[in-house]
PDB file of N, CA and C in Angstrom:
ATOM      1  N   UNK A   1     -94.888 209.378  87.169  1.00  0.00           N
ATOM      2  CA  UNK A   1     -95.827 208.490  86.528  1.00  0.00           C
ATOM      3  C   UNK A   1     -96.957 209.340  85.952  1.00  0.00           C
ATOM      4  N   UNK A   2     -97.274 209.334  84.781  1.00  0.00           N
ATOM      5  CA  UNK A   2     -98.550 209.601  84.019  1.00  0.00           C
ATOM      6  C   UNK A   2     -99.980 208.630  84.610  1.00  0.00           C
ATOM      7  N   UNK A   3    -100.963 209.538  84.303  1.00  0.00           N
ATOM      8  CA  UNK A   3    -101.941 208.846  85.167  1.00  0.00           C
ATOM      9  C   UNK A   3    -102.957 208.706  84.576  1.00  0.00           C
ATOM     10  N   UNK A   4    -102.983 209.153  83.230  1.00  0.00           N
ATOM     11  CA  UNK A   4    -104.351 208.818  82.137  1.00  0.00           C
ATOM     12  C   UNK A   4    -103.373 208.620  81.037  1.00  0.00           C
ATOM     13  N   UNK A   5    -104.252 207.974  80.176  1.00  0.00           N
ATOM     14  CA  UNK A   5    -104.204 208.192  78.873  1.00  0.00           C
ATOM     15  C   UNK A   5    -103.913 209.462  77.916  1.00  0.00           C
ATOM     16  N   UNK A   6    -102.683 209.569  77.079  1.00  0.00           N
ATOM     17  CA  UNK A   6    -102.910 210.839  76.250  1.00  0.00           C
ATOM     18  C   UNK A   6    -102.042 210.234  75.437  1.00  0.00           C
ATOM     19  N   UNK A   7    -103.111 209.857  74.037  1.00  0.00           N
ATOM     20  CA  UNK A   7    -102.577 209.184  72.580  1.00  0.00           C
ATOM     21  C   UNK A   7    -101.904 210.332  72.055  1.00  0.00           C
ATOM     22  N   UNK A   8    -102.186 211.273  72.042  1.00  0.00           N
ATOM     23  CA  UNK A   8    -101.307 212.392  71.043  1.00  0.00           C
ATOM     24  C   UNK A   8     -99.886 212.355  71.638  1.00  0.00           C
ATOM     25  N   UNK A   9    -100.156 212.137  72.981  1.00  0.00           N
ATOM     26  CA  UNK A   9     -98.542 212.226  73.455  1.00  0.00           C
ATOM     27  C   UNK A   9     -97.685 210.915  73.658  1.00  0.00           C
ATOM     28  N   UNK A  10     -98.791 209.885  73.138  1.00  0.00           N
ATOM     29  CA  UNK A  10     -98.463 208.753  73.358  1.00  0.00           C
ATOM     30  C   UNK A  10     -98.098 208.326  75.104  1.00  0.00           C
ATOM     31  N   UNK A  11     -98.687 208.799  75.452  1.00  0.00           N
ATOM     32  CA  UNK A  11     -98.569 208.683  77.222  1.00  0.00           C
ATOM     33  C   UNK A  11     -99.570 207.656  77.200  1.00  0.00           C
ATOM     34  N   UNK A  12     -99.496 206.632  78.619  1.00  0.00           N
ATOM     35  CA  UNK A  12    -100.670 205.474  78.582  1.00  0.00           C
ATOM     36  C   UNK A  12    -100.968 205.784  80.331  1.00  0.00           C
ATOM     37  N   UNK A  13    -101.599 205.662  81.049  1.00  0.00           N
ATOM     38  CA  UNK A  13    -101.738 205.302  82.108  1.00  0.00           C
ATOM     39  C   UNK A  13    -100.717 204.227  82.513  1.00  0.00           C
ATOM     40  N   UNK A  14     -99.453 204.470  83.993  1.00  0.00           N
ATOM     41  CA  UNK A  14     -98.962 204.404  84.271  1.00  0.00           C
ATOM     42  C   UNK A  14     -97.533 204.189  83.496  1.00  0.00           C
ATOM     43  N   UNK A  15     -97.508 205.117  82.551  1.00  0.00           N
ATOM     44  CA  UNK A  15     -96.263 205.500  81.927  1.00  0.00           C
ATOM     45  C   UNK A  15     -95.234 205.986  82.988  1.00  0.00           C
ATOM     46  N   UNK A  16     -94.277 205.431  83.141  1.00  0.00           N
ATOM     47  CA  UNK A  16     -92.948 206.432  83.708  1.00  0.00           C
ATOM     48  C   UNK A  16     -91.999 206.587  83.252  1.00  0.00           C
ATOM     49  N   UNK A  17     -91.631 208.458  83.628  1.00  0.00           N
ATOM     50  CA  UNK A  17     -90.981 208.498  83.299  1.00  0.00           C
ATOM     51  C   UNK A  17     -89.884 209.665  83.855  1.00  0.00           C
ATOM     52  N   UNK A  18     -89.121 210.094  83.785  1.00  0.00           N
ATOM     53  CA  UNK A  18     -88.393 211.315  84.904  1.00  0.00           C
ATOM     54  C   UNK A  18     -88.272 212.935  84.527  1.00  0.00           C
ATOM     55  N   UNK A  19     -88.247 213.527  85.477  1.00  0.00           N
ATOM     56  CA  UNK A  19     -88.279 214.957  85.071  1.00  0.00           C
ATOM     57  C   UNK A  19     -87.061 215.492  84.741  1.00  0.00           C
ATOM     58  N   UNK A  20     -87.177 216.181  83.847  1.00  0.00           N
ATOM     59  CA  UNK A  20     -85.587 216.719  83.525  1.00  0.00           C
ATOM     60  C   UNK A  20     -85.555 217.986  83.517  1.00  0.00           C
ATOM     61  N   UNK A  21     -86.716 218.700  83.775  1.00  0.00           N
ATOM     62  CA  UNK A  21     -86.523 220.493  83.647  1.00  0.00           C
ATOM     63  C   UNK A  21     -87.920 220.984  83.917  1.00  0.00           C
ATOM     64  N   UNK A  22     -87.828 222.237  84.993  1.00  0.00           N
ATOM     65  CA  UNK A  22     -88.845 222.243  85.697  1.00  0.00           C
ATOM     66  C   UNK A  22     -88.495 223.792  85.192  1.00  0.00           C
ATOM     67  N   UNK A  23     -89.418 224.643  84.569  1.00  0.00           N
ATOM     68  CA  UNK A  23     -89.147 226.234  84.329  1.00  0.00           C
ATOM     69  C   UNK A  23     -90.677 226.902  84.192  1.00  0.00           C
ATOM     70  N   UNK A  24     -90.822 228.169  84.359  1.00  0.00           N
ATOM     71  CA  UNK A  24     -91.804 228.609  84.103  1.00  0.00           C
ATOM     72  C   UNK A  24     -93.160 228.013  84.120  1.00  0.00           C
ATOM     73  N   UNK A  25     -93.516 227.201  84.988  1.00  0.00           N
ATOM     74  CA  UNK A  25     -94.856 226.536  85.162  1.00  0.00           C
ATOM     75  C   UNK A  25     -95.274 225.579  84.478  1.00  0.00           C
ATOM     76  N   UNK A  26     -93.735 224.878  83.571  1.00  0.00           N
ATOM     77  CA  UNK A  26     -93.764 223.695  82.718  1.00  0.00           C
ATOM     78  C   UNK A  26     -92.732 222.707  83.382  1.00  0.00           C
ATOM     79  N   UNK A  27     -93.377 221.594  82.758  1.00  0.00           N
ATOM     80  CA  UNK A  27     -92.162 220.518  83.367  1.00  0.00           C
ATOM     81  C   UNK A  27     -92.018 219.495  82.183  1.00  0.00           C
ATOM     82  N   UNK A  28     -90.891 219.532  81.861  1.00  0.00           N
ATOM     83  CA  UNK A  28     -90.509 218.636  80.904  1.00  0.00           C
ATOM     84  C   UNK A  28     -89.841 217.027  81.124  1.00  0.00           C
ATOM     85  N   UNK A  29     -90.333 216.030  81.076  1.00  0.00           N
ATOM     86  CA  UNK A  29     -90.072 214.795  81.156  1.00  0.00           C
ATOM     87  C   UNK A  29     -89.763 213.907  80.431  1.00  0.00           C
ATOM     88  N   UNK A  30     -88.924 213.083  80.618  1.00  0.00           N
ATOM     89  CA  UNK A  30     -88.272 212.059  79.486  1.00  0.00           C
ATOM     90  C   UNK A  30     -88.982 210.564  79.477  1.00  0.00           C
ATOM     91  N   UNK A  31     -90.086 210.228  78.989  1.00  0.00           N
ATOM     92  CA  UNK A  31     -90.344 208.781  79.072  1.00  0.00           C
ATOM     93  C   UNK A  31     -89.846 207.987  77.974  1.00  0.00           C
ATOM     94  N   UNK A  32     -89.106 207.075  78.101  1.00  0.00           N
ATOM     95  CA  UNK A  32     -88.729 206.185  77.273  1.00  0.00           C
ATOM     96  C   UNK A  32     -87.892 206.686  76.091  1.00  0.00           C
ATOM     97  N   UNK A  33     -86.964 207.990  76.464  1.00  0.00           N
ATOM     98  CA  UNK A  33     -86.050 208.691  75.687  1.00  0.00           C
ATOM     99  C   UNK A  33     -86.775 209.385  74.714  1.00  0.00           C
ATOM    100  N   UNK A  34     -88.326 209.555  75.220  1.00  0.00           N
ATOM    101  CA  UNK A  34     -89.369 210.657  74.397  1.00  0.00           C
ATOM    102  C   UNK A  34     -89.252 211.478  75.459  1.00  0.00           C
ATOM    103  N   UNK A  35     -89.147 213.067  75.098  1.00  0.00           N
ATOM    104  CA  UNK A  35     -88.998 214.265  76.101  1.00  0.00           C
ATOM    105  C   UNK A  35     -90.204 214.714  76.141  1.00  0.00           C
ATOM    106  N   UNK A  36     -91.416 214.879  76.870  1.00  0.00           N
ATOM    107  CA  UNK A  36     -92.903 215.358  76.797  1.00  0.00           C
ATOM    108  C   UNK A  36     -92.709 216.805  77.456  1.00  0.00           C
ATOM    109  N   UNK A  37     -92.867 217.889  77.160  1.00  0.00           N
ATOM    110  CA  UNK A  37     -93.545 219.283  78.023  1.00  0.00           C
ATOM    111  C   UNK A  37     -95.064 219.274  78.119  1.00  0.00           C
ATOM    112  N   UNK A  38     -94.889 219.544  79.867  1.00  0.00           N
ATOM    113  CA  UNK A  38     -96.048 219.066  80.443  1.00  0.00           C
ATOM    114  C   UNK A  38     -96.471 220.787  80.917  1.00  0.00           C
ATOM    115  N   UNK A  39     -97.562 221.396  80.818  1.00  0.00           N
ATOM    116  CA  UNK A  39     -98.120 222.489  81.259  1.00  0.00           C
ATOM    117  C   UNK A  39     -99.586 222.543  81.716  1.00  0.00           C
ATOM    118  N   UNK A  40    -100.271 223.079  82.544  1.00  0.00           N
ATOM    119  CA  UNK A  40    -101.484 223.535  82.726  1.00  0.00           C
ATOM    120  C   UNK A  40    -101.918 222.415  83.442  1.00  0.00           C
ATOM    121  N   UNK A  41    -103.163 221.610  82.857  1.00  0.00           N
ATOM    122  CA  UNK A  41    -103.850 220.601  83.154  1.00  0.00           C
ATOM    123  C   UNK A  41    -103.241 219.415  83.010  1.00  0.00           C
ATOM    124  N   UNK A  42    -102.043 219.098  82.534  1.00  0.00           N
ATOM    125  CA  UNK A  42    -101.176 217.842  82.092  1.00  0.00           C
ATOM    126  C   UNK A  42    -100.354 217.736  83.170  1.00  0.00           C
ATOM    127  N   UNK A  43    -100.005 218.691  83.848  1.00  0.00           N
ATOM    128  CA  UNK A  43     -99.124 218.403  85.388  1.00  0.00           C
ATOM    129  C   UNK A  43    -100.433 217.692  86.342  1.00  0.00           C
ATOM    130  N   UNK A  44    -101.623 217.769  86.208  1.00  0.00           N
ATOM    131  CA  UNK A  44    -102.263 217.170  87.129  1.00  0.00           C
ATOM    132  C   UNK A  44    -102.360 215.747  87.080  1.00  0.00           C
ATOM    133  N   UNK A  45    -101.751 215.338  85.969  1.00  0.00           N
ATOM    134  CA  UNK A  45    -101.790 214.266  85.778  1.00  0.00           C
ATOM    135  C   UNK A  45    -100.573 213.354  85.803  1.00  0.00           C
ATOM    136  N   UNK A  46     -99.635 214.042  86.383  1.00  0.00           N
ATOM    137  CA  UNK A  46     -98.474 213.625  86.866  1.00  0.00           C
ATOM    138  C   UNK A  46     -98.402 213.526  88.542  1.00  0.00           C
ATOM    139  N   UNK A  47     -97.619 212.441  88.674  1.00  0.00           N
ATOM    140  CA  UNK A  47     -97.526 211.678  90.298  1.00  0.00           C
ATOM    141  C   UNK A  47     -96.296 210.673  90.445  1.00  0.00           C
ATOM    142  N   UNK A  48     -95.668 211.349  91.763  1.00  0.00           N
ATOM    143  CA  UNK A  48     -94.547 210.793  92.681  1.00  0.00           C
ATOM    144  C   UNK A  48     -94.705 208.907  92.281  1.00  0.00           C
ATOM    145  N   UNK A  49     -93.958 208.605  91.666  1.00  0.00           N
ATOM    146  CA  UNK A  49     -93.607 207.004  91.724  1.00  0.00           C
ATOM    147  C   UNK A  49     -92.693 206.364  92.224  1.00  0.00           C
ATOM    148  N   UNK A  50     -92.644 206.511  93.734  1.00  0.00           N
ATOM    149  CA  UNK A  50     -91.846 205.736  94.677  1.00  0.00           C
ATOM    150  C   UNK A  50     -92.081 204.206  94.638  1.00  0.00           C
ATOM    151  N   UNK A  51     -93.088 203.986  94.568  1.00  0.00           N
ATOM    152  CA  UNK A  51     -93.632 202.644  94.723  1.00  0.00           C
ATOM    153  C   UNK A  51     -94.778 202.600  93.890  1.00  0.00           C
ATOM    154  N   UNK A  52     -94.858 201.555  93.441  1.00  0.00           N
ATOM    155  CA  UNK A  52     -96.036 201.263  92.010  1.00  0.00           C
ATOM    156  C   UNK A  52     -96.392 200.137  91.820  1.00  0.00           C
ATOM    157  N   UNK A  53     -97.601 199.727  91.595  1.00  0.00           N
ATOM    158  CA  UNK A  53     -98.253 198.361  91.750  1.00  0.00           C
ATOM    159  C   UNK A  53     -98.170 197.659  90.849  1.00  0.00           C
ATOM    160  N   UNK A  54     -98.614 196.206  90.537  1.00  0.00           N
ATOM    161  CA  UNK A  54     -98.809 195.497  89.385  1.00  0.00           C
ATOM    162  C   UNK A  54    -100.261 196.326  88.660  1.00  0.00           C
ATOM    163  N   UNK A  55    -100.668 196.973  88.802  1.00  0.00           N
ATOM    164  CA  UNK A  55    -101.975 197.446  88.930  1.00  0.00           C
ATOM    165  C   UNK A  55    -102.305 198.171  87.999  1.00  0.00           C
ATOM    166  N   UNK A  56    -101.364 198.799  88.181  1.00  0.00           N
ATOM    167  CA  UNK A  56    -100.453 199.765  87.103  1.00  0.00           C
ATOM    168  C   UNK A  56    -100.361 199.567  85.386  1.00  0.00           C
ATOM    169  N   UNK A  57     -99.763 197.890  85.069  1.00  0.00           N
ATOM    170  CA  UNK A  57    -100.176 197.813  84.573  1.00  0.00           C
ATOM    171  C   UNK A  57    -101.272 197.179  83.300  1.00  0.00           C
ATOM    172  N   UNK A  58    -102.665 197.261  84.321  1.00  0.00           N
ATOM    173  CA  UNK A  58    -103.688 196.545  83.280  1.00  0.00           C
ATOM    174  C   UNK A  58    -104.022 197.300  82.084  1.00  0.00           C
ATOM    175  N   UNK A  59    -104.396 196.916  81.373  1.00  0.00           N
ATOM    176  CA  UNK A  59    -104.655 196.986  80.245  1.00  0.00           C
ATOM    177  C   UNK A  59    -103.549 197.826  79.495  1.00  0.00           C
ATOM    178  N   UNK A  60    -101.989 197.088  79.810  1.00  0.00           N
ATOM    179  CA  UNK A  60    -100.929 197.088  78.523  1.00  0.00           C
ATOM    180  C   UNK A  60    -100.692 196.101  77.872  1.00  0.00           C
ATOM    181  N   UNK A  61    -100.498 196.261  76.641  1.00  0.00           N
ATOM    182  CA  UNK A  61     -99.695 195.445  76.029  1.00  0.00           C
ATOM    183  C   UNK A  61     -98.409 194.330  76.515  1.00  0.00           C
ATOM    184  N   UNK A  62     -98.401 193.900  77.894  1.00  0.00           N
ATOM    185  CA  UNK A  62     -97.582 192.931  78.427  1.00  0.00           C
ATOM    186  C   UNK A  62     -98.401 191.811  77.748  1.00  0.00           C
ATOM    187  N   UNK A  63     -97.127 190.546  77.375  1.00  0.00           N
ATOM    188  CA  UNK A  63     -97.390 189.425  76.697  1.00  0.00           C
ATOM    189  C   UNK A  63     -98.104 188.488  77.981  1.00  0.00           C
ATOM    190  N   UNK A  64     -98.887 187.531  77.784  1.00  0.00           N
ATOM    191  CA  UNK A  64     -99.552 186.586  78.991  1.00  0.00           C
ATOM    192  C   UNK A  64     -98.552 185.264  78.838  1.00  0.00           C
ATOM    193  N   UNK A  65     -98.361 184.875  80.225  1.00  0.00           N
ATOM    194  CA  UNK A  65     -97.617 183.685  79.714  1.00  0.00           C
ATOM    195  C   UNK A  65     -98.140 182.663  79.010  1.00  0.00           C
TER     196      UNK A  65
END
């Protein structure tokens, strides 16, 4: 799970998505069949999503009934 916001990468707060390649102090992830390489300060912003709240996600674009 992504944990802020990052428009350039189009990442939103609680984006998920899975790791597919972990090399040289980068980690590359697939959200939504977009592949992101994540390095430096952008891995800190990645986190274990075993379990995930409704919480997660406020302020998306989900329709209201």
């Amino acid at each position: 799970m992504f944990l802020k916001n990052d428009y350039q990468a189009s990442l939103r707060n609680g984006s998920l998505g899975c790791i597919t390649v972990i090399e040289d102090g980068k980690v590359t992830a697939d959200f939504d069949g977009t592949e992101i390489e994540l390095s430096g300060y952008g891995l800190d912003d990645l986190a274990l999503a075993y379990a995930i709240t409704v919480h997660k996600a406020q302020g998306s674009s989900f329709k209201r009934a």
